[in-house]
C-alpha atoms as a PDB file:
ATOM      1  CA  UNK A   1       0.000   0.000   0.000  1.00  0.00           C
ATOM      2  CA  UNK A   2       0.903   3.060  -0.861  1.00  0.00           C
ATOM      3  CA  UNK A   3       2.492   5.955   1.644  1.00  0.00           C
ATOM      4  CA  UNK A   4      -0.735   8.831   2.311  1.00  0.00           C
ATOM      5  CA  UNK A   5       0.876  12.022   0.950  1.00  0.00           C
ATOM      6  CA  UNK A   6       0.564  14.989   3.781  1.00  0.00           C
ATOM      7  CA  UNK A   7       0.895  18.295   2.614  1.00  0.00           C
ATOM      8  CA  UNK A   8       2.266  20.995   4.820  1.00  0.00           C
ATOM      9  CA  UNK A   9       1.501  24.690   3.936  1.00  0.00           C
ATOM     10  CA  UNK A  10       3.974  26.561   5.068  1.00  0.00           C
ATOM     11  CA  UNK A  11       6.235  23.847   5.781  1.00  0.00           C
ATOM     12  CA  UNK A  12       9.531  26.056   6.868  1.00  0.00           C
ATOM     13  CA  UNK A  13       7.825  28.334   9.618  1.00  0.00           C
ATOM     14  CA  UNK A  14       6.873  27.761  12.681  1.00  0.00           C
ATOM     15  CA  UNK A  15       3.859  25.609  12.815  1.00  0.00           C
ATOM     16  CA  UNK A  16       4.593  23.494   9.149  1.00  0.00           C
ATOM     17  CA  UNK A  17       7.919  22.361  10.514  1.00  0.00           C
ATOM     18  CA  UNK A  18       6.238  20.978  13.631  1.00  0.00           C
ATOM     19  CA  UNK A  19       3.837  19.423  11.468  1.00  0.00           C
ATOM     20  CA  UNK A  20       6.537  18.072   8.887  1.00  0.00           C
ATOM     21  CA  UNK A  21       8.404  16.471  12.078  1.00  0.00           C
ATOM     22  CA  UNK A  22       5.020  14.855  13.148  1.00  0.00           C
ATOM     23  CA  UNK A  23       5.144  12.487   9.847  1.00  0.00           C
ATOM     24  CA  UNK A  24       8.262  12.316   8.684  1.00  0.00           C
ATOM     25  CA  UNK A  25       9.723   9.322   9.591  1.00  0.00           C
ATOM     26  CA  UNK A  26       6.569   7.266   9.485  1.00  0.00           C
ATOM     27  CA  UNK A  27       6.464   5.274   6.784  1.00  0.00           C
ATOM     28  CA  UNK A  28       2.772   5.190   6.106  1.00  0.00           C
ATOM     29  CA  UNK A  29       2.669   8.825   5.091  1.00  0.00           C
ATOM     30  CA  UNK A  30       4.924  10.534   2.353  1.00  0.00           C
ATOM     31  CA  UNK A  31       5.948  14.598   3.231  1.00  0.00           C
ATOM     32  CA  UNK A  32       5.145  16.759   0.721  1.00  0.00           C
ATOM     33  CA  UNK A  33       7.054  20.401   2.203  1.00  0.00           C
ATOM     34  CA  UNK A  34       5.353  23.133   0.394  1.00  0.00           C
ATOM     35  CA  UNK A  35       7.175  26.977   0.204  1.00  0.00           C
ATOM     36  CA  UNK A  36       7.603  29.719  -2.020  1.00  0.00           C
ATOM     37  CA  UNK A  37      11.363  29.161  -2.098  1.00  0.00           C
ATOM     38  CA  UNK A  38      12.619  25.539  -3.009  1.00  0.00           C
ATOM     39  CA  UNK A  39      16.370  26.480  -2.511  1.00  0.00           C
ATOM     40  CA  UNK A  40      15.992  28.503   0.871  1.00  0.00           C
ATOM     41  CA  UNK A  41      17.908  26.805   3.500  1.00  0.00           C
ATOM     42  CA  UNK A  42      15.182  25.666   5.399  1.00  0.00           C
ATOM     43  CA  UNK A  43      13.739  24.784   2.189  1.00  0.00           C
ATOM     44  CA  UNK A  44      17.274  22.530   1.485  1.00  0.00           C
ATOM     45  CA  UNK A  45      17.265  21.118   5.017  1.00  0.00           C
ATOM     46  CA  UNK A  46      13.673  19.620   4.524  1.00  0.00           C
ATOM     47  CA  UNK A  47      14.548  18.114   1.563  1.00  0.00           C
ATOM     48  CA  UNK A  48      17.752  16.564   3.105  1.00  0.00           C
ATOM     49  CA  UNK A  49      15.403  15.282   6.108  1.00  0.00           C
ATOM     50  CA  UNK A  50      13.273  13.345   3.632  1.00  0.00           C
ATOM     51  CA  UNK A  51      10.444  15.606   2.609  1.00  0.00           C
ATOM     52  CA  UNK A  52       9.481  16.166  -1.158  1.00  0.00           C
ATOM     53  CA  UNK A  53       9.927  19.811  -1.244  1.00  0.00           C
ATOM     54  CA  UNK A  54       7.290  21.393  -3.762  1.00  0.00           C
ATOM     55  CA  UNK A  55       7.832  25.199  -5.108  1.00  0.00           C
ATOM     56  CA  UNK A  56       4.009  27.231  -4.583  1.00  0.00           C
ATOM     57  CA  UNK A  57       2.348  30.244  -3.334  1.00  0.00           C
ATOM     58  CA  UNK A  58      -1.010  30.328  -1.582  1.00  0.00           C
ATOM     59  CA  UNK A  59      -1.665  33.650  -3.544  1.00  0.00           C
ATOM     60  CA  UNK A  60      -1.963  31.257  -6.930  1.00  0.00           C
ATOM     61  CA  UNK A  61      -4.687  29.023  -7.000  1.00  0.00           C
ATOM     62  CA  UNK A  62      -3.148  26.813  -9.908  1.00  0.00           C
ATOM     63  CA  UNK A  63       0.110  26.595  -7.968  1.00  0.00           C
ATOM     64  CA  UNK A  64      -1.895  25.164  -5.147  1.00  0.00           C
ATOM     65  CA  UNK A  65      -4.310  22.831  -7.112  1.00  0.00           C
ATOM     66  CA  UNK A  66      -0.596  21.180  -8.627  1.00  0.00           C
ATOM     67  CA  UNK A  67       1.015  21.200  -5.076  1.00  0.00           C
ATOM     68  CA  UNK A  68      -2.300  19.518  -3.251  1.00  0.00           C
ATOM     69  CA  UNK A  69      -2.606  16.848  -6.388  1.00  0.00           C
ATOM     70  CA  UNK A  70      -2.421  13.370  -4.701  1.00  0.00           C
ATOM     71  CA  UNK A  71      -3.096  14.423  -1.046  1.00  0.00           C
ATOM     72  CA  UNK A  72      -4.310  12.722   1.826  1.00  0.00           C
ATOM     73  CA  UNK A  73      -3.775  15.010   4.273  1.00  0.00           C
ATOM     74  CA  UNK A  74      -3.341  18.925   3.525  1.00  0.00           C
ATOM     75  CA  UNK A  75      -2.234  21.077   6.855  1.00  0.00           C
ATOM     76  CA  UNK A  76      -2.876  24.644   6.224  1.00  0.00           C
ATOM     77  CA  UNK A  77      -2.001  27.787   7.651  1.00  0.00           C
ATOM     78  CA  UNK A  78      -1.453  31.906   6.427  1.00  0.00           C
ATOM     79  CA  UNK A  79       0.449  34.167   8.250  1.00  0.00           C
ATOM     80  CA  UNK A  80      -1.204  37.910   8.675  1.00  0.00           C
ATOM     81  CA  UNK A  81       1.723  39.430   9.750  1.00  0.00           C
ATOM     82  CA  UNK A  82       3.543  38.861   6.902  1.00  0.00           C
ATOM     83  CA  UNK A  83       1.621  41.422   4.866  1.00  0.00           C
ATOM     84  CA  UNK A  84       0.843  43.327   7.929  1.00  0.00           C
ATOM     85  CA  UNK A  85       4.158  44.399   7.923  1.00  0.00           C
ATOM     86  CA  UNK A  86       4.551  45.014   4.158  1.00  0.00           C
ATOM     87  CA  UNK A  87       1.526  47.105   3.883  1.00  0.00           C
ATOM     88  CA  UNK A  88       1.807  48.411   7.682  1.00  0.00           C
ATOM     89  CA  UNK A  89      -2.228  48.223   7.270  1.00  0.00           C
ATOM     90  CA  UNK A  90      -4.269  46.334   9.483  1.00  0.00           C
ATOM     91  CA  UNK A  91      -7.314  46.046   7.038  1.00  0.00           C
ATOM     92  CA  UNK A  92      -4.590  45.647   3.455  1.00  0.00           C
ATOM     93  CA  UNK A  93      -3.397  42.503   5.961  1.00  0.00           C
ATOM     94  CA  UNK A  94      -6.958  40.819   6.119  1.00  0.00           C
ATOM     95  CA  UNK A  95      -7.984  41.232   2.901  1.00  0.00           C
ATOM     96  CA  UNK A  96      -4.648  39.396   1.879  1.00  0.00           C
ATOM     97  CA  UNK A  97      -5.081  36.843   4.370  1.00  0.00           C
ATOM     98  CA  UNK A  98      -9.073  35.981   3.653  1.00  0.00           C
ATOM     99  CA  UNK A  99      -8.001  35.685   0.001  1.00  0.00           C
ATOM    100  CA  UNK A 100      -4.451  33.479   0.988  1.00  0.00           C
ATOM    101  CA  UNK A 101      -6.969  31.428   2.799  1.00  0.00           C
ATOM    102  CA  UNK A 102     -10.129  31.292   0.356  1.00  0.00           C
ATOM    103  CA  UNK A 103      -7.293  29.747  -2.249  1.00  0.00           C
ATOM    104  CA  UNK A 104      -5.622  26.991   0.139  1.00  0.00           C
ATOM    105  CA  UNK A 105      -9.856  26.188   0.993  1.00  0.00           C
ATOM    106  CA  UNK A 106     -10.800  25.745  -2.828  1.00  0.00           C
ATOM    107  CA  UNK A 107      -7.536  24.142  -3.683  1.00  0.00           C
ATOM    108  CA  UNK A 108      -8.051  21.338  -0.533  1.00  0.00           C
ATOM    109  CA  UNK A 109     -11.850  21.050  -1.471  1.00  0.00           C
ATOM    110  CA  UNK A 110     -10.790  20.016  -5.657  1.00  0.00           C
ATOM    111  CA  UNK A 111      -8.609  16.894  -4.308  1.00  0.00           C
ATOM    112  CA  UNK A 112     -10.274  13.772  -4.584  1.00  0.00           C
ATOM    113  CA  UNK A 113      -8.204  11.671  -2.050  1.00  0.00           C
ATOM    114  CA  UNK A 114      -8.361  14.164   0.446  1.00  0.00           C
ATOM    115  CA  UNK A 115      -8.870  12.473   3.765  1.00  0.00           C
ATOM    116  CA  UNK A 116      -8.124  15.427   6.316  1.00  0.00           C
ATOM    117  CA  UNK A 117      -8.183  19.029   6.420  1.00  0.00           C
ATOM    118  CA  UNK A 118      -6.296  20.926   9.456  1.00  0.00           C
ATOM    119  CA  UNK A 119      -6.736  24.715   8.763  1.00  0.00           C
ATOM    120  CA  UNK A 120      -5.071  26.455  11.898  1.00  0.00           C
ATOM    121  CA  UNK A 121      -7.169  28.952  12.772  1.00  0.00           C
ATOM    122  CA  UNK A 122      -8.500  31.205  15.775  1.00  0.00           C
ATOM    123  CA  UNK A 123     -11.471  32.048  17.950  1.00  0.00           C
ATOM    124  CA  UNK A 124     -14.032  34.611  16.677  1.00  0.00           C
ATOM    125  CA  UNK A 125     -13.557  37.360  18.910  1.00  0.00           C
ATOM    126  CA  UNK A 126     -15.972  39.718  17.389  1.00  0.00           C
ATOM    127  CA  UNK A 127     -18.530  37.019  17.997  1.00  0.00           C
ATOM    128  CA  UNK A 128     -17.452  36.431  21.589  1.00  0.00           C
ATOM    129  CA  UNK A 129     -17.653  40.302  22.480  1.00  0.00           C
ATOM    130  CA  UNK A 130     -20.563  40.794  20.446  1.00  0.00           C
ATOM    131  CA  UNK A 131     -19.083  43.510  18.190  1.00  0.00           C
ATOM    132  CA  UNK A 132     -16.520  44.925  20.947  1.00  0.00           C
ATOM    133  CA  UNK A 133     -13.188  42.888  19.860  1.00  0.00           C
ATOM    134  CA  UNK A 134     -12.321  43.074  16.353  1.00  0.00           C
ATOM    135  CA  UNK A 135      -8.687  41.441  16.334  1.00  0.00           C
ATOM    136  CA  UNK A 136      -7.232  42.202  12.949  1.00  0.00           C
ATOM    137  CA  UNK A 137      -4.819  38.557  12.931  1.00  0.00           C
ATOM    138  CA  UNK A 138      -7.974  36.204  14.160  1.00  0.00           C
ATOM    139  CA  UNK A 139     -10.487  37.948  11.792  1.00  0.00           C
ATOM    140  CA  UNK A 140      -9.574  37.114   8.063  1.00  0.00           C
ATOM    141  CA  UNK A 141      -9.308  33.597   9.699  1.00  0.00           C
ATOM    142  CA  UNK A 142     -12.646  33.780  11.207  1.00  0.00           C
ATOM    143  CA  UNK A 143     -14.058  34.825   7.533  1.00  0.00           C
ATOM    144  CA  UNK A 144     -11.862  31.770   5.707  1.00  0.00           C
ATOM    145  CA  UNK A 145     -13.770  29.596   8.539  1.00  0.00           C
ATOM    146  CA  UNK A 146     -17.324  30.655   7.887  1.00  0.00           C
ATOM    147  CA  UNK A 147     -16.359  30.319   4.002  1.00  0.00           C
ATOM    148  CA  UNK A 148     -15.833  26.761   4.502  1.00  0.00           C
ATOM    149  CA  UNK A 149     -18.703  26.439   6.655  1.00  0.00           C
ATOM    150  CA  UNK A 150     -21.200  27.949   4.421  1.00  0.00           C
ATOM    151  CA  UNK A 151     -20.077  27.624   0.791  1.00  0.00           C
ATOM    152  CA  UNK A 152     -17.712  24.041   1.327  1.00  0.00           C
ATOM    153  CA  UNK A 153     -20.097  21.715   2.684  1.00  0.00           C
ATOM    154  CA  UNK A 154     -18.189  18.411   1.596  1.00  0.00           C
ATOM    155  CA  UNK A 155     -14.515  19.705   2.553  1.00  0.00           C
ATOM    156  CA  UNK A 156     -16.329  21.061   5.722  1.00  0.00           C
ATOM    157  CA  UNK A 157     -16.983  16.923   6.410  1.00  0.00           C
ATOM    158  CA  UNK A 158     -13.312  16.308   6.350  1.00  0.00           C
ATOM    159  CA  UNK A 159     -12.301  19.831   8.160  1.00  0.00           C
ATOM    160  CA  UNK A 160     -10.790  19.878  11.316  1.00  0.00           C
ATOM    161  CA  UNK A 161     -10.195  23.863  12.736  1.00  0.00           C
ATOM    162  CA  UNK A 162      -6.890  23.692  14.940  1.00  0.00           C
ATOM    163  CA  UNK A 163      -7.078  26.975  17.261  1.00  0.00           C
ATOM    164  CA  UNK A 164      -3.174  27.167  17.510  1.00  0.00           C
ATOM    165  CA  UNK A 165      -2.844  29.383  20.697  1.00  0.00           C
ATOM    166  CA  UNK A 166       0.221  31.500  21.805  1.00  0.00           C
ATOM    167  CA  UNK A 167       3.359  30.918  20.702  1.00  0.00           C
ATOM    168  CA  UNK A 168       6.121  30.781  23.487  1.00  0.00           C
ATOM    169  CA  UNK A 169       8.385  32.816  21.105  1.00  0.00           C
ATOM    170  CA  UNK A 170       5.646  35.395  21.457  1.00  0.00           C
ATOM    171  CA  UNK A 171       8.468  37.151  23.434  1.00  0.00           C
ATOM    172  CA  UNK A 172      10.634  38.114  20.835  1.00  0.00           C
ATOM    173  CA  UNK A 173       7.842  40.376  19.975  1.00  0.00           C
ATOM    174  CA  UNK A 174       9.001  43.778  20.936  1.00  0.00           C
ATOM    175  CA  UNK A 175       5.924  44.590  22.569  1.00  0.00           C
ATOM    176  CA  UNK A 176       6.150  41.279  24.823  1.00  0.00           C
ATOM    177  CA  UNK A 177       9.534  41.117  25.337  1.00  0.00           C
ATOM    178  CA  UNK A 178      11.641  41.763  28.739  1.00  0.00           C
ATOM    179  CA  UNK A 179      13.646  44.856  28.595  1.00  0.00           C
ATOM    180  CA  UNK A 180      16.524  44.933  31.122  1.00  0.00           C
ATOM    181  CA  UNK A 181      16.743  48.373  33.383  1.00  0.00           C
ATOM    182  CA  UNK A 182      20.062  48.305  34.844  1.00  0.00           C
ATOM    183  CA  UNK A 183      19.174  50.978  37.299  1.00  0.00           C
ATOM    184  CA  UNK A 184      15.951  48.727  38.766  1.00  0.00           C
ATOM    185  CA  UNK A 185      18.090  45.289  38.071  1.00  0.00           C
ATOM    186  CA  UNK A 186      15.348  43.524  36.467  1.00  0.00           C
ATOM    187  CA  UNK A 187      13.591  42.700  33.600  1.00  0.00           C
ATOM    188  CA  UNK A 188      10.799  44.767  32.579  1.00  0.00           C
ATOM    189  CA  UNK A 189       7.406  43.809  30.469  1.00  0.00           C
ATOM    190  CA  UNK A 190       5.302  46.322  29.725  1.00  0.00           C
ATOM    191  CA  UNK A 191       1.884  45.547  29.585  1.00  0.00           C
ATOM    192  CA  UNK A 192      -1.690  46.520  29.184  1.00  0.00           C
ATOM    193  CA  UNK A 193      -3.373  44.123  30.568  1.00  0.00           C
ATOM    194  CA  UNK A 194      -3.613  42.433  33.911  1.00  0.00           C
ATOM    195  CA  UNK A 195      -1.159  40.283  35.618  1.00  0.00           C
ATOM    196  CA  UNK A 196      -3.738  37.834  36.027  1.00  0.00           C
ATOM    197  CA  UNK A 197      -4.787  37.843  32.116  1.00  0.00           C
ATOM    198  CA  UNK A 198      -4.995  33.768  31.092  1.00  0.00           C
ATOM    199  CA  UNK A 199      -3.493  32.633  28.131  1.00  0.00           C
ATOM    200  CA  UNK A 200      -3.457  29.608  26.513  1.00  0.00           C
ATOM    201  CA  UNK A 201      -0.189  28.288  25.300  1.00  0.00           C
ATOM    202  CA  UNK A 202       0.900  25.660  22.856  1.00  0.00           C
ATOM    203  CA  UNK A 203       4.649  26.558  24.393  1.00  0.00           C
ATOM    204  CA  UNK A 204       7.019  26.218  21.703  1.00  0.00           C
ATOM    205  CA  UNK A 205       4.632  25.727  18.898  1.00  0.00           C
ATOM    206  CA  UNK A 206       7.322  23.860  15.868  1.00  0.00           C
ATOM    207  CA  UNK A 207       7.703  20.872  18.970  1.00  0.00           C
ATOM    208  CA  UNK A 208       4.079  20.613  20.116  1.00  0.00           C
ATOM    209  CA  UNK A 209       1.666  21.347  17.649  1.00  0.00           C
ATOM    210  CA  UNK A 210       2.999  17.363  16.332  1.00  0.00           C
ATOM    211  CA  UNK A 211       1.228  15.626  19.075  1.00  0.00           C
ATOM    212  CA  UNK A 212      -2.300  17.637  17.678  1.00  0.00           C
ATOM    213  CA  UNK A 213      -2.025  16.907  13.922  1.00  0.00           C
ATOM    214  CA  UNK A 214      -1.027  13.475  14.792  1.00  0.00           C
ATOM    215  CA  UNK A 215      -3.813  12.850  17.312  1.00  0.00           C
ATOM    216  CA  UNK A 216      -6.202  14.648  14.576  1.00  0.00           C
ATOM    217  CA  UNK A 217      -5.410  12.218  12.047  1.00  0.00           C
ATOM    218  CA  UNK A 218      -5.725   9.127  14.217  1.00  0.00           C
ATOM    219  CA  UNK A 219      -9.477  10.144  15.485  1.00  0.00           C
ATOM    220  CA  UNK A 220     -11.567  11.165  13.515  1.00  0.00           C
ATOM    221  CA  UNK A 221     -14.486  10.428  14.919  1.00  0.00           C
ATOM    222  CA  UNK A 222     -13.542  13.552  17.459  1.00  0.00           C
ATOM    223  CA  UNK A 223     -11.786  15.577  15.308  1.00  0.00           C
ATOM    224  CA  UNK A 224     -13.677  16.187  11.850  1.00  0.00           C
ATOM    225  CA  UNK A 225     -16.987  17.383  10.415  1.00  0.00           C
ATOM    226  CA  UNK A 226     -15.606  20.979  11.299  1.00  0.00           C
ATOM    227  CA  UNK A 227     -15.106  20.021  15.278  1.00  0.00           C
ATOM    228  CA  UNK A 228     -12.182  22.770  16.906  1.00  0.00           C
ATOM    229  CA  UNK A 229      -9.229  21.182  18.664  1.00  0.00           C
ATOM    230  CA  UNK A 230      -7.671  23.731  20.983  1.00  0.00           C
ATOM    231  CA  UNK A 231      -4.144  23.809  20.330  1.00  0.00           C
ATOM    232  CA  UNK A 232      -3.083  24.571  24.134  1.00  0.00           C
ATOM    233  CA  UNK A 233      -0.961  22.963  26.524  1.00  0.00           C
ATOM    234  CA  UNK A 234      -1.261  24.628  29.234  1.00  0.00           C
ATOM    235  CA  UNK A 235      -2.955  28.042  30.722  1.00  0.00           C
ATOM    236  CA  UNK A 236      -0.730  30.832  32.662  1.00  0.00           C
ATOM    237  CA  UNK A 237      -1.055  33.721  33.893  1.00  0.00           C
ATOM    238  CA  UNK A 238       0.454  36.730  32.173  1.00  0.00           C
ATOM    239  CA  UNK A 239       2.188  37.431  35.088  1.00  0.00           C
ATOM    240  CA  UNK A 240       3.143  34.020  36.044  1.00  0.00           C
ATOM    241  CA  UNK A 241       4.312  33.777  32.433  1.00  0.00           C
ATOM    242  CA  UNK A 242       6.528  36.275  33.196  1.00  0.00           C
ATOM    243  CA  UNK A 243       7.965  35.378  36.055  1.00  0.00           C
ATOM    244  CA  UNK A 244       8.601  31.575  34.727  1.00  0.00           C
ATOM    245  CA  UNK A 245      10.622  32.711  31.895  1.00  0.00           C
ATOM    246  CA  UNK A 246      12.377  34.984  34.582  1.00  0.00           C
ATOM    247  CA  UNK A 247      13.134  31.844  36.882  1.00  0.00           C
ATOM    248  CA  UNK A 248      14.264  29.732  33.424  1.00  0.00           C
ATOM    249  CA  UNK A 249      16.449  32.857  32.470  1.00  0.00           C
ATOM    250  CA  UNK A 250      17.977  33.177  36.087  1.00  0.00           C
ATOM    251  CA  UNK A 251      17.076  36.772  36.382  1.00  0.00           C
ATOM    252  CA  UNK A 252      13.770  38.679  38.174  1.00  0.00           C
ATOM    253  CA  UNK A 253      11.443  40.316  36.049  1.00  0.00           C
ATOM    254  CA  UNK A 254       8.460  42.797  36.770  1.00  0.00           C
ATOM    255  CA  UNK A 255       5.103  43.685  34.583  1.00  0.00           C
ATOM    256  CA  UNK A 256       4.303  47.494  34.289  1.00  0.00           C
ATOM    257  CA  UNK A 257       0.817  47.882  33.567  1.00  0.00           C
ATOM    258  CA  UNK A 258      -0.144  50.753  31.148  1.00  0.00           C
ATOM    259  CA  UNK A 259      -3.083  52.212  30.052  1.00  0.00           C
ATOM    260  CA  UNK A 260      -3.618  50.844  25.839  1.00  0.00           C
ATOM    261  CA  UNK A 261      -2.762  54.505  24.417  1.00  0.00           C
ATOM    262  CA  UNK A 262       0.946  54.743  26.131  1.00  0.00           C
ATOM    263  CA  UNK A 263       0.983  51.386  25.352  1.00  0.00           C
ATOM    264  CA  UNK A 264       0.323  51.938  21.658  1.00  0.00           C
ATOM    265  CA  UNK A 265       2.262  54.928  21.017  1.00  0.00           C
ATOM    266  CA  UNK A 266       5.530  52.906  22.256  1.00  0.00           C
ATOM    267  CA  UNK A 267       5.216  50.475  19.177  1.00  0.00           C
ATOM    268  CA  UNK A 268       2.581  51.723  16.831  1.00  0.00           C
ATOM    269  CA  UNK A 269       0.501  49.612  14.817  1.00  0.00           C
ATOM    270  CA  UNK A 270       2.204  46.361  16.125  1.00  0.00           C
ATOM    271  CA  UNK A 271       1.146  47.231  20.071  1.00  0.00           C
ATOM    272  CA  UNK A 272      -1.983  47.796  18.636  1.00  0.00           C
ATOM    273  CA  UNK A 273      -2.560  44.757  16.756  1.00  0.00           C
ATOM    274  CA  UNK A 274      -1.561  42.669  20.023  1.00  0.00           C
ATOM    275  CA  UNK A 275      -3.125  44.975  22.637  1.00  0.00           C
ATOM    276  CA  UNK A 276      -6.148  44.694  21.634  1.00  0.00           C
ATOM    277  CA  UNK A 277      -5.945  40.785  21.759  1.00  0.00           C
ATOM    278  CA  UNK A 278      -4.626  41.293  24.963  1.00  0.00           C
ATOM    279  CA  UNK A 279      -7.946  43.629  26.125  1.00  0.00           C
ATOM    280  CA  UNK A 280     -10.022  40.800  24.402  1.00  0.00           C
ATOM    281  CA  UNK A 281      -8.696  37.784  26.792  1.00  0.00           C
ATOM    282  CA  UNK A 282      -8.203  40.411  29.904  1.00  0.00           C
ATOM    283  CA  UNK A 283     -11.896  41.016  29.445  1.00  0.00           C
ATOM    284  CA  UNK A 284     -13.404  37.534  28.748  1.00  0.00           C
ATOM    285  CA  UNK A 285     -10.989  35.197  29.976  1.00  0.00           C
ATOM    286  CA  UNK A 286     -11.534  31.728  29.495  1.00  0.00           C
ATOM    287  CA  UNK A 287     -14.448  32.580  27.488  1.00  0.00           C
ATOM    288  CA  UNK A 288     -11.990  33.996  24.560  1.00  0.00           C
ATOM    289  CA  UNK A 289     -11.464  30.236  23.479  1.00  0.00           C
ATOM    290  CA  UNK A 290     -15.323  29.112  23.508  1.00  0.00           C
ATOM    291  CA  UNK A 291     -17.730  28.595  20.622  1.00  0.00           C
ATOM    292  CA  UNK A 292     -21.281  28.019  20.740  1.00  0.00           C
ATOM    293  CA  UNK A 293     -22.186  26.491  17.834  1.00  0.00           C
ATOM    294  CA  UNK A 294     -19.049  24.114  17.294  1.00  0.00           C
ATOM    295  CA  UNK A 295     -17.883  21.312  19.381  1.00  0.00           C
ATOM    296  CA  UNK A 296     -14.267  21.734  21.194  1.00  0.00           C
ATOM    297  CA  UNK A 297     -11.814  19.183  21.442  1.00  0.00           C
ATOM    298  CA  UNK A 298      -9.140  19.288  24.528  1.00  0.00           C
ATOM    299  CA  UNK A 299      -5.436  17.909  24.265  1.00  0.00           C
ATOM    300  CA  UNK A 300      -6.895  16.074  27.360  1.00  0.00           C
ATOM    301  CA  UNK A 301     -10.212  14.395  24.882  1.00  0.00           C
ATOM    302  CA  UNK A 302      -7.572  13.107  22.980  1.00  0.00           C
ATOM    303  CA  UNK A 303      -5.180  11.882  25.154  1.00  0.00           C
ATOM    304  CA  UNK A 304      -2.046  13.320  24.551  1.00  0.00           C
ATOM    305  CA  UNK A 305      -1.245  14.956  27.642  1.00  0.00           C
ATOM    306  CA  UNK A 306       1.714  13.528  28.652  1.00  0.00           C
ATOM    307  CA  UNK A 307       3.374  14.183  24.797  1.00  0.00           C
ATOM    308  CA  UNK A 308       4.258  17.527  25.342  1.00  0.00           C
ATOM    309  CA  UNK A 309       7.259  19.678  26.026  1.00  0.00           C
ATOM    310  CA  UNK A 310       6.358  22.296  29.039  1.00  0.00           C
ATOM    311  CA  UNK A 311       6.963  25.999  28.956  1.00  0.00           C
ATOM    312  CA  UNK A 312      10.121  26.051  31.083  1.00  0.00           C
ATOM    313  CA  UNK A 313      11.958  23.748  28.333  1.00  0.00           C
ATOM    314  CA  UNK A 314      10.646  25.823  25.828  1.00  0.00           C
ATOM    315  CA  UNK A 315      11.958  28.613  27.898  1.00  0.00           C
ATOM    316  CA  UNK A 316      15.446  27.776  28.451  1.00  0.00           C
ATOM    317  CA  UNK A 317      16.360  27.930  24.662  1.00  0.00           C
ATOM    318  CA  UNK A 318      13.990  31.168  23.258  1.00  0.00           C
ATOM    319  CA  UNK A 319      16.873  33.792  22.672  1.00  0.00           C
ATOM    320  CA  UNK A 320      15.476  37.046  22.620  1.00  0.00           C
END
């Protein structure tokens, strides 16, 4: 019998290369690596690791529809901050995004084999603060979601939406990230939300987003027909987040809460774009990762628990 073929969107960032790793060396699946740039060295590295390494572009639909030919499995994934930062537009970046991920939807929906659909994806904050939260990175996604649900009723049978929550690299973002005062001797994280603000973590996403797509595949019964697996590991504090990575890193570290505007006008646009995330789970807390008219699947549903790595390891090597 004949290796499944898994396609991986994306396959040299973040979340694809965890997803490569998760079937790579299992014979019953074949790695298809797909990226814009074949001879990148990421791009060279997969190919040297085993993966079939495929030149496309999610903004070309017939690129797609020859990358996706064959598959069993198609993980896919857009990254909004990609043309955030080109266009340094907020709205320019969704409209990008929604079309990036109208084309991977279409392209996954014209493959005959296709067994399994992971689209990573996010809650609909808009719908969760009726109207108050609109978070320019989970919106476009939230519009690619409802597309399936609405106009792609038989890929929608084989869809499973993987909410892939915060990164623990997160911190490199200049608007997370600990900023040494010499004069105080600590680490500083300014913030503008709440000490007690919970977020859900997937830790170091390329290492434990595997033990999801694997588990996704292997039960379907839970995970398809458009159910949501929520891609966490664990739930901290924003404080005790904080002071983790400060115990990992050997140092001590203190948040400085600020109102949103001084908190905006240090890092425009990008402060923005995460503040108001930040507002959105200071405000509704657990409730940020709920959904009333889908079912939810836990790590815990599907029994992976024990497969992951925890924070602190994820900790110890994050350079920042």
């Amino acid at each position: 019998m004949s290796p499944k073929i898994v396609t991986v969107v994306g396959a040299t960032g973040a979340q694809g290369k965890g997803v490569v790793s998760a079937f790579l060396n299992n014979p019953a699946y074949k790695v298809r690596a797909i990226t814009r740039n074949t001879t990148s060295t990421a791009a060279l590295a997969l190919a040297a690791s085993g993966a079939e390494v495929v030149q496309a572009d999610i903004e070309s639909p017939a690129s797609l529809a020859a990358a996706f030919a064959g598959s069993s499995i198609i993980f896919g994934v857009t990254n909004f901050f990609e043309p955030f930062a080109a266009h340094s537009s907020p709205v320019k970046a969704m409209e990008v995004e929604l079309q990036q991920g109208i084309n991977l939807a279409n392209a996954a929906a014209a493959v005959p084999e296709l067994e399994n659909y992971i689209w990573s994806t996010l809650p609909n904050g808009m719908a969760i603060s009726n109207g108050k939260y609109l978070i320019p990175h989970f919106e476009a996604k939230n519009k690619i979601d409802a597309y399936i649900r609405t106009q792609l009723p038989a890929l929608l049978e084989k869809t499973t939406f993987l909410w892939v929550t915060w990164y623990h690299s997160n911190y490199t973002f200049p608007m997370f990230t600990p900023y040494f005062i010499p004069t105080a001797g600590k680490y500083i994280q300014l913030a503008n939300y709440s000490p007690e603000t919970p977020i859900e973590t997937i830790g170091d996403v390329s290492v434990n987003i595997a033990p999801f797509v694997k588990a996704i595949v292997a039960q379907p019964e839970k995970t398809a027909k458009g159910a949501i697996v929520l891609g966490a590991t664990e739930t901290r504090a924003a404080g005790e987040m904080l002071q983790t990575w400060a115990s990992v890193k050997g140092v001590r570290a203190q948040q400085v809460r600020v109102d949103s505007k001084t908190f905006n006008e240090v890092w425009p646009l990008w402060a923005e774009e995460m503040g108001v995330m930040m507002e959105f789970w200071d405000e509704y807390k657990e409730k940020s990762w709920t959904d009333e008219e889908a079912r939810i699947v836990t790590a815990g549903e599907l029994g992976i628990e024990g497969e992951f790595e925890s924070l602190e390891e994820g900790f110890k090597t994050l350079e920042i």
